[in-house]
Protein backbone atom coordinates (compact mmCIF):
# COMPACT_ATOMS: atom_id res chain seq x y z
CA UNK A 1 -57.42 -149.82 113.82
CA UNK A 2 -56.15 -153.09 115.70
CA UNK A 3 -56.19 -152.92 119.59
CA UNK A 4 -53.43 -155.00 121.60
CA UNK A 5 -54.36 -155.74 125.43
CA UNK A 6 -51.63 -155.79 127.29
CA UNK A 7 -51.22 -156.46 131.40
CA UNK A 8 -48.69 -154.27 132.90
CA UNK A 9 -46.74 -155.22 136.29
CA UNK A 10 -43.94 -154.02 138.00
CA UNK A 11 -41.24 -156.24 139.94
CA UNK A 12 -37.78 -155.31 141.35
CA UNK A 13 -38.15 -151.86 139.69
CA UNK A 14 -38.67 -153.40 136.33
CA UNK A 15 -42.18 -153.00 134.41
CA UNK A 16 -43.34 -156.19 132.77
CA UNK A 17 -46.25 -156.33 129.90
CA UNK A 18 -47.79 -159.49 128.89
CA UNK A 19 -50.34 -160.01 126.81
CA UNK A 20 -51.34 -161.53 123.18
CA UNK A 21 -48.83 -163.87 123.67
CA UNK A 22 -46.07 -160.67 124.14
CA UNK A 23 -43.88 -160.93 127.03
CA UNK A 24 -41.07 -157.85 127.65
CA UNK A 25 -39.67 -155.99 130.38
CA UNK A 26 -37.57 -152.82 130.65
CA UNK A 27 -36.52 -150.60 133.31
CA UNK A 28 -38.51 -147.73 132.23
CA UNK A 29 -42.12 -147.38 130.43
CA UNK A 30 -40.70 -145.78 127.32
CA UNK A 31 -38.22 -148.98 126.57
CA UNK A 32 -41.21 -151.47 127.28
CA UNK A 33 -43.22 -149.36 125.19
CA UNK A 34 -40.58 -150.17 122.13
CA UNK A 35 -40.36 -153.40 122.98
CA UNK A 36 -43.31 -154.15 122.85
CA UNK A 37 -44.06 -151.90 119.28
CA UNK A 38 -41.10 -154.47 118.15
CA UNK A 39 -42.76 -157.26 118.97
CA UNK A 40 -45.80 -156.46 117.94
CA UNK A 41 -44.30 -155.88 114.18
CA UNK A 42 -42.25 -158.72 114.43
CA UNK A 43 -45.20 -161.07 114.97
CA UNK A 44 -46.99 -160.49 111.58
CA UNK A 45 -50.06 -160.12 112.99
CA UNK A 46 -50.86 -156.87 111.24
CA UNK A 47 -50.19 -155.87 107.60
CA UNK A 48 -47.76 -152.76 107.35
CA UNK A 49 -49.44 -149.53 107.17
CA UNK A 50 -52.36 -150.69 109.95
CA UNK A 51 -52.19 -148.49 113.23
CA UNK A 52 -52.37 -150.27 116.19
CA UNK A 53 -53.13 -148.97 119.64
CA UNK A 54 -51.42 -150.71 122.15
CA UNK A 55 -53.86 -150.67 126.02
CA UNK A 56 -52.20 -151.20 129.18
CA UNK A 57 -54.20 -152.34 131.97
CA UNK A 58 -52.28 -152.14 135.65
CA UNK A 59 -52.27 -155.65 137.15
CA UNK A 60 -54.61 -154.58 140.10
CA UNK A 61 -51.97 -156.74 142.31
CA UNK A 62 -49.48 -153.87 142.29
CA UNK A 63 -52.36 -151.61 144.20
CA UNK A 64 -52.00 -152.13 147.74
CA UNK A 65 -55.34 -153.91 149.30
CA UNK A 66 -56.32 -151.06 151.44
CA UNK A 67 -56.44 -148.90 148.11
CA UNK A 68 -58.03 -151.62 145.88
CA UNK A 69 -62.38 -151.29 147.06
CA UNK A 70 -61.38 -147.20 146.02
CA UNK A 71 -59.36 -146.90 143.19
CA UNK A 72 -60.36 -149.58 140.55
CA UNK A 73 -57.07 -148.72 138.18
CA UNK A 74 -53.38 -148.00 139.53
CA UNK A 75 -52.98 -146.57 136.34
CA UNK A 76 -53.86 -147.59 132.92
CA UNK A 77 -51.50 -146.44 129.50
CA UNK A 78 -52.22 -146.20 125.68
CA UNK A 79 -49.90 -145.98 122.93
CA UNK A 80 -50.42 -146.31 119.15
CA UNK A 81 -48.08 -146.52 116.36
CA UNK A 82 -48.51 -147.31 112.55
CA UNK A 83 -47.01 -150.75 111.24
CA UNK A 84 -44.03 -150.11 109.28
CA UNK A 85 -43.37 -146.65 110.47
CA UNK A 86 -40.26 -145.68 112.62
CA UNK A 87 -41.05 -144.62 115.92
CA UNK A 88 -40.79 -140.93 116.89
């Protein structure tokens, strides 16, 4: 199994991932999620039939500075998916 680091952010109500030399952003978490499956297919980095597990690590500059010495995460997200397959 491949893992794919990818730094999550969210701006004027959009959520950005970056990462691996990915870049997307949707207006929800499912969409980026896709986006960045597609990507991650389209870059050839993994042969088809190879499940990859896609981390998401909150940018820790999203977290207000009062909350930041208590809560080390916002929030952090995995997905996975199989090269190849459709998504369901």
């Amino acid at each position: 199994m491949a893992v794919v680091e990818i730094v999550l952010e969210q701006r004027d109500g959009r959520w950005i991932g970056r990462g691996e030399g990915l870049e997307a952003e949707a207006p929800d978490l499912f969409e980026l999620d896709e986006l960045l499956r597609r990507g991650i297919e389209a870059s050839g980095r993994f042969p088809a039939g190879e499940r990859v597990e896609v981390f998401q690590a909150c940018d820790r500059r999203m977290i207000p500075p009062w909350m930041r010495p208590y809560h080390s995460h916002y929030f952090n997200r995995t997905f996975a998916f199989v090269v190849g397959e459709e998504a369901t």
